[in-house]
C-alpha atoms as a PDB file:
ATOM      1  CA  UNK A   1     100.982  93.886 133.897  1.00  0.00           C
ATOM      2  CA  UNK A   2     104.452  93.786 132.192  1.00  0.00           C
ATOM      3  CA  UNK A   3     102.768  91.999 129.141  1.00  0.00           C
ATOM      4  CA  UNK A   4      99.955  93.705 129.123  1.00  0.00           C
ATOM      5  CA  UNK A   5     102.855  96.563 127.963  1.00  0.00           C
ATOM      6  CA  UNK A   6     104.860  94.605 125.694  1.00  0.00           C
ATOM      7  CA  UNK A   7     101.418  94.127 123.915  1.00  0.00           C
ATOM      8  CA  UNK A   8     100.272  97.458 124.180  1.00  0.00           C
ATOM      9  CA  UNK A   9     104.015  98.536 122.709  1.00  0.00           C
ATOM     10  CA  UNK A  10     103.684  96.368 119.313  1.00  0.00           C
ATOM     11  CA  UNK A  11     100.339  96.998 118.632  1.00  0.00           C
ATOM     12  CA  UNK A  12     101.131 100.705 119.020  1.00  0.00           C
ATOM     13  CA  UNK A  13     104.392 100.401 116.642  1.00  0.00           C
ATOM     14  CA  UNK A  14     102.522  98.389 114.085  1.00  0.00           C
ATOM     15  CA  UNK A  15      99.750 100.764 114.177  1.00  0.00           C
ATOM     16  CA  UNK A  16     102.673 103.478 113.903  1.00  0.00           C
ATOM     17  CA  UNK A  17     103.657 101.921 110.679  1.00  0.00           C
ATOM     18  CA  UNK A  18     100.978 101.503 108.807  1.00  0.00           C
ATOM     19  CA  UNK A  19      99.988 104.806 109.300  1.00  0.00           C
ATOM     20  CA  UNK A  20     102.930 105.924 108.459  1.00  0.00           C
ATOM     21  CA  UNK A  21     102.361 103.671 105.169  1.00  0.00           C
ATOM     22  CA  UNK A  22      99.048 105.140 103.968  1.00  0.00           C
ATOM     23  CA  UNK A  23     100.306 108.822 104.475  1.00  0.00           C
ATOM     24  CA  UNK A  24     102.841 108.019 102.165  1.00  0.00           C
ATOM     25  CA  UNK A  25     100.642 106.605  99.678  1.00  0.00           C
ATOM     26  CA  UNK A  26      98.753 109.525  99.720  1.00  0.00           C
ATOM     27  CA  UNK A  27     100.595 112.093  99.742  1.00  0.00           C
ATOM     28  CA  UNK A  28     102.691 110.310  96.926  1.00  0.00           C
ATOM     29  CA  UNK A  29      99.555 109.989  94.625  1.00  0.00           C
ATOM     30  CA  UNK A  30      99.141 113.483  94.804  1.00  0.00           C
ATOM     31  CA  UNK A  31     102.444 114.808  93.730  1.00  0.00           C
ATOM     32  CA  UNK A  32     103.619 114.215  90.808  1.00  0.00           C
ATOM     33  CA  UNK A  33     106.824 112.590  90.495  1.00  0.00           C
ATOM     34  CA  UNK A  34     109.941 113.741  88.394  1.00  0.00           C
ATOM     35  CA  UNK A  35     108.700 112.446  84.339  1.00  0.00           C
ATOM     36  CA  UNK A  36     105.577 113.548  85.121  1.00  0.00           C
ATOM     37  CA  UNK A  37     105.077 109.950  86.797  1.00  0.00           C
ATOM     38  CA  UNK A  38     102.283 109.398  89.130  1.00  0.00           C
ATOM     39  CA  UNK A  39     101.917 106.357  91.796  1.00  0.00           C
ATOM     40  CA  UNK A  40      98.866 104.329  92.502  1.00  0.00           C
ATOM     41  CA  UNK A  41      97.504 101.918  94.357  1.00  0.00           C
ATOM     42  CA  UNK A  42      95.321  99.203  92.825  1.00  0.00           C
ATOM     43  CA  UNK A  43      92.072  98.372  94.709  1.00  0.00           C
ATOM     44  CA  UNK A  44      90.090  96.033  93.397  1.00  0.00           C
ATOM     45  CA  UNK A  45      90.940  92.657  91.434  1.00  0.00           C
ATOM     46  CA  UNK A  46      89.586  93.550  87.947  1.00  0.00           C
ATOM     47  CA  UNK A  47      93.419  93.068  86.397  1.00  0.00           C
ATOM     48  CA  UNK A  48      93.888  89.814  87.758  1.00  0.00           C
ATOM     49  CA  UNK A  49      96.128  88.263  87.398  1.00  0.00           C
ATOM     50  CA  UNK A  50      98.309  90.882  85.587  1.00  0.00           C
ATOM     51  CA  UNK A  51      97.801  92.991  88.746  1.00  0.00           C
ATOM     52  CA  UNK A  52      97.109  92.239  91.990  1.00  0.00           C
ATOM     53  CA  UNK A  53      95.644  93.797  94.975  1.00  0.00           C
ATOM     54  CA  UNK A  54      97.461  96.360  96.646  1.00  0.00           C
ATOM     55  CA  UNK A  55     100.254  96.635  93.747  1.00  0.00           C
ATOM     56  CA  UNK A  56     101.557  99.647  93.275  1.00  0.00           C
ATOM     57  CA  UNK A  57     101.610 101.396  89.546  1.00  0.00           C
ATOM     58  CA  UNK A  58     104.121 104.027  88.483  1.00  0.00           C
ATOM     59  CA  UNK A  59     102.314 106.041  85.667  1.00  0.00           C
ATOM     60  CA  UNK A  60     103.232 108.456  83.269  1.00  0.00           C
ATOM     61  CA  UNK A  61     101.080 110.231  80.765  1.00  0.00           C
ATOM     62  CA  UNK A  62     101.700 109.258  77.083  1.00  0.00           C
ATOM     63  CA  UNK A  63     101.114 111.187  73.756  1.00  0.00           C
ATOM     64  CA  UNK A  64      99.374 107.488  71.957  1.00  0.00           C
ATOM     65  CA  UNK A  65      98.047 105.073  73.792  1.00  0.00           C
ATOM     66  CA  UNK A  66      97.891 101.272  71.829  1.00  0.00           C
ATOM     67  CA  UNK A  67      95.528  98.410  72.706  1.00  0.00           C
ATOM     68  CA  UNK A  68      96.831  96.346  75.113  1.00  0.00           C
ATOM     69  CA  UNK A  69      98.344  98.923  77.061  1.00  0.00           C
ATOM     70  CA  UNK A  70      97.265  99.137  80.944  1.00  0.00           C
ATOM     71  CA  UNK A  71      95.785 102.816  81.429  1.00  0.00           C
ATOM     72  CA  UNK A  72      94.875 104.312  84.713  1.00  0.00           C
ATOM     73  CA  UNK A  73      92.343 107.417  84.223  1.00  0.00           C
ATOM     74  CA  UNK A  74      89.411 109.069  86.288  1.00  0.00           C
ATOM     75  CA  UNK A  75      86.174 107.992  85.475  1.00  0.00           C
ATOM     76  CA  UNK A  76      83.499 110.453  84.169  1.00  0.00           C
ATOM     77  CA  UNK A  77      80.757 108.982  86.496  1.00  0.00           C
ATOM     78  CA  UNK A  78      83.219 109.168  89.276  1.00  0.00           C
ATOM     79  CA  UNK A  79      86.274 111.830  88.426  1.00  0.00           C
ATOM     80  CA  UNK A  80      87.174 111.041  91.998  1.00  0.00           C
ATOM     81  CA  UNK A  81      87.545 107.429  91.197  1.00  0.00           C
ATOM     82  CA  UNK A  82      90.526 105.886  89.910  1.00  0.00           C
ATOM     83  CA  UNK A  83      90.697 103.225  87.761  1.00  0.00           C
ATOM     84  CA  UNK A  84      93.421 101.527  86.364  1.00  0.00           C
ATOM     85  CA  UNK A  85      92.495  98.737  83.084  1.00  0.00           C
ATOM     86  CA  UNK A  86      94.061  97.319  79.618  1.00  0.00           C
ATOM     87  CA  UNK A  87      93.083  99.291  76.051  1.00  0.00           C
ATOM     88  CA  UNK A  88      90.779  96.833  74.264  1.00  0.00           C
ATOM     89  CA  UNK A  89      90.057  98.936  71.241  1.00  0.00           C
ATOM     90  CA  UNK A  90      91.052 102.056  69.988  1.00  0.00           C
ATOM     91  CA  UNK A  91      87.951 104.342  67.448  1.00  0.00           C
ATOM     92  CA  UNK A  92      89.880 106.899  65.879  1.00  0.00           C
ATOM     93  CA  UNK A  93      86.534 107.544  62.949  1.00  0.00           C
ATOM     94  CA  UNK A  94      85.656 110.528  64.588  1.00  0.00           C
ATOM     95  CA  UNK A  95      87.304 114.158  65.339  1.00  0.00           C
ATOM     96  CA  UNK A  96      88.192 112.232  68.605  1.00  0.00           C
ATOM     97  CA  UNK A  97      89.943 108.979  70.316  1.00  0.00           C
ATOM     98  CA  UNK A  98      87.662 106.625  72.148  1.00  0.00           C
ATOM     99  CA  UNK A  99      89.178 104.065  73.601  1.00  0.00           C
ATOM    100  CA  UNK A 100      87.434 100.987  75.334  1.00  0.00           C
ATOM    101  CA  UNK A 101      89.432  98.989  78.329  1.00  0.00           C
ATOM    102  CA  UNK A 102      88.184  96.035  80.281  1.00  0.00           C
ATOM    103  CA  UNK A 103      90.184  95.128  83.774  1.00  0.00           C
END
């Protein structure tokens, strides 16, 4: 019975701590940092192997952007959907910027 309690007990602090973990990864994505930084998670292993899974990005907005620079933005399929990839191209020919990233 006495391990059956010392199980229960670690299981219950690691579960402790990683919630503990993602509220703080929340709530730190959502307010903004001083410098206007922001902090994000990355998901998914499109910038591999300049990023990696579950690395953490510190990002600030910026007045130019060049290619090669990593970006993270919203999506306009998805707005809720953050993605974060390298400018590949930059078409300034119009009244507007386009840029193109692949990650």
């Amino acid at each position: 019975m006495q391990t059956l309690a010392k199980i229960f007990n670690i299981f219950y602090k690691i579960l402790t701590v990683l919630l503990i973990a993602i509220i703080l990864t929340i709530a730190t994505s959502l307010i903004p940092l001083p410098g206007n930084y922001r902090i994000y998670s990355v998901v998914s292993g499109s910038m591999e192997p300049a990023l990696h899974v579950g690395s953490i990005v510190f990002v600030r907005p910026l007045s130019d952007y060049q290619i090669g620079d990593i970006v993270t933005f919203k999506t306009p399929k998805d707005p809720k959907n953050t993605v974060t990839h390298r400018l590949t191209a930059k078409d300034t020919s119009k009244d507007q910027i386009i840029y193109s990233t692949k990650g």
